[in-house]
Protein backbone atom coordinates (compact mmCIF):
# COMPACT_ATOMS: atom_id res chain seq x y z
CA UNK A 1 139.21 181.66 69.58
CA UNK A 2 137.57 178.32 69.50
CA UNK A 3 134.65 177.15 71.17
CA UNK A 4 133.94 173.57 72.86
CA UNK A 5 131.47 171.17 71.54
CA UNK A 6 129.43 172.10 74.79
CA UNK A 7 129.62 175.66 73.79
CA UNK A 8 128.50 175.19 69.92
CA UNK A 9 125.45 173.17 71.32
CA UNK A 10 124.91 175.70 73.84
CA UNK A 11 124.81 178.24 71.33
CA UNK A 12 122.89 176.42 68.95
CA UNK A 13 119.93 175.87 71.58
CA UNK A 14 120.07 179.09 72.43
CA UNK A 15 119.79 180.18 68.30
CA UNK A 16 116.80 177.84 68.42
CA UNK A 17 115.25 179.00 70.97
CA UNK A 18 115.31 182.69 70.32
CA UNK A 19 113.40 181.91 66.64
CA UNK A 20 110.73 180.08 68.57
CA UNK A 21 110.35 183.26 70.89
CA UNK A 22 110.30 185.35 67.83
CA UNK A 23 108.12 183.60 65.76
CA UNK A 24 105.38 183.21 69.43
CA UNK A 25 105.90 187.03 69.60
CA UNK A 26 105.15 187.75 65.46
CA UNK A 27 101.86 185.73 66.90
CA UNK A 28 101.25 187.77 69.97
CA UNK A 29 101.57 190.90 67.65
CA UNK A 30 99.37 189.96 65.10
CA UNK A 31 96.61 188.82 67.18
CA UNK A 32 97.06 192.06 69.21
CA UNK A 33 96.06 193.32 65.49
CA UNK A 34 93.71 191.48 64.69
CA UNK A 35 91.99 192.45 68.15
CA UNK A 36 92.56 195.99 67.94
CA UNK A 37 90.93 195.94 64.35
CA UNK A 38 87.70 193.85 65.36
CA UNK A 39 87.36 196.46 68.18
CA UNK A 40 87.61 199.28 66.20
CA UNK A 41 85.01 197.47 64.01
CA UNK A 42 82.56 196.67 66.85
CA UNK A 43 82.68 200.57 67.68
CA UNK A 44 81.93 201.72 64.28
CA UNK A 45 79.13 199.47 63.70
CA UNK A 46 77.96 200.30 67.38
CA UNK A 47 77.59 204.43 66.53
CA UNK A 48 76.58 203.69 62.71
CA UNK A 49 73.93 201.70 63.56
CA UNK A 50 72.98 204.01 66.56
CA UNK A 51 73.22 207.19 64.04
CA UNK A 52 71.39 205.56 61.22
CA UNK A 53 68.44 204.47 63.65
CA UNK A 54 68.51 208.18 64.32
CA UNK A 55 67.80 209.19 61.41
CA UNK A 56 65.50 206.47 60.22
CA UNK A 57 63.17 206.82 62.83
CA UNK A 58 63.71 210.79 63.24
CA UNK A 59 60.50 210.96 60.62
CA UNK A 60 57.91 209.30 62.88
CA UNK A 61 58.94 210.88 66.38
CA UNK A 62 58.56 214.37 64.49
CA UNK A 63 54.68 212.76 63.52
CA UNK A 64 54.62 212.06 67.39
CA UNK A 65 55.72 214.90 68.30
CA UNK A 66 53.34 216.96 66.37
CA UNK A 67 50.82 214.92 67.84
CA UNK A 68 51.00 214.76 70.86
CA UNK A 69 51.50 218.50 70.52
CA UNK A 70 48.36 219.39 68.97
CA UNK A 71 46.74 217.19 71.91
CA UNK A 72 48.00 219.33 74.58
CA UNK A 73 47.41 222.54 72.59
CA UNK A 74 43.93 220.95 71.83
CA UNK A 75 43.77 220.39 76.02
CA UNK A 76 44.63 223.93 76.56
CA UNK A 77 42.11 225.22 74.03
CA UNK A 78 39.42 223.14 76.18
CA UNK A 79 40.55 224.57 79.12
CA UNK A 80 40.63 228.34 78.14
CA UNK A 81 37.10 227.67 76.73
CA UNK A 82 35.46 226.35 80.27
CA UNK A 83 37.42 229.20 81.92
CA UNK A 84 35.30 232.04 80.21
């Protein structure tokens, strides 16, 4: 079976076109990537940060806490002594 000259350019533009669709969808994929790996990114940094504030700071709201607990235990000390 032969084809026309009509049907050889036909398939040739159609050849052509379908590596120029594959090579904008290789594109689409690896952005989609690319993306996917910044977001993951993003997240990790997000909670690390958020977990290593935690613990960083975790010192000086125990010092608060003990603080500000031996002020109300102090309070409740002054109270107990005006209610004898």
């Amino acid at each position: 079976m032969h084809m026309t000259p009509e049907e050889r350019q036909m398939l040739r533009e159609s050849l052509e076109l379908s590596r120029k669709n594959n090579e904008i969808i290789s594109k689409m994929y690896r952005a989609s990537l690319w993306g996917r790996g910044i977001k993951i990114l993003y997240w990790v940094i997000l909670i690390g940060v958020t977990v290593g504030s935690f613990i960083f700071l975790q010192p000086y709201v125990d010092t608060l806490k003990d603080v500000y607990g031996g002020f109300s235990q102090s309070q409740d000390q002054v109270k107990s002594f005006f209610n004898l």
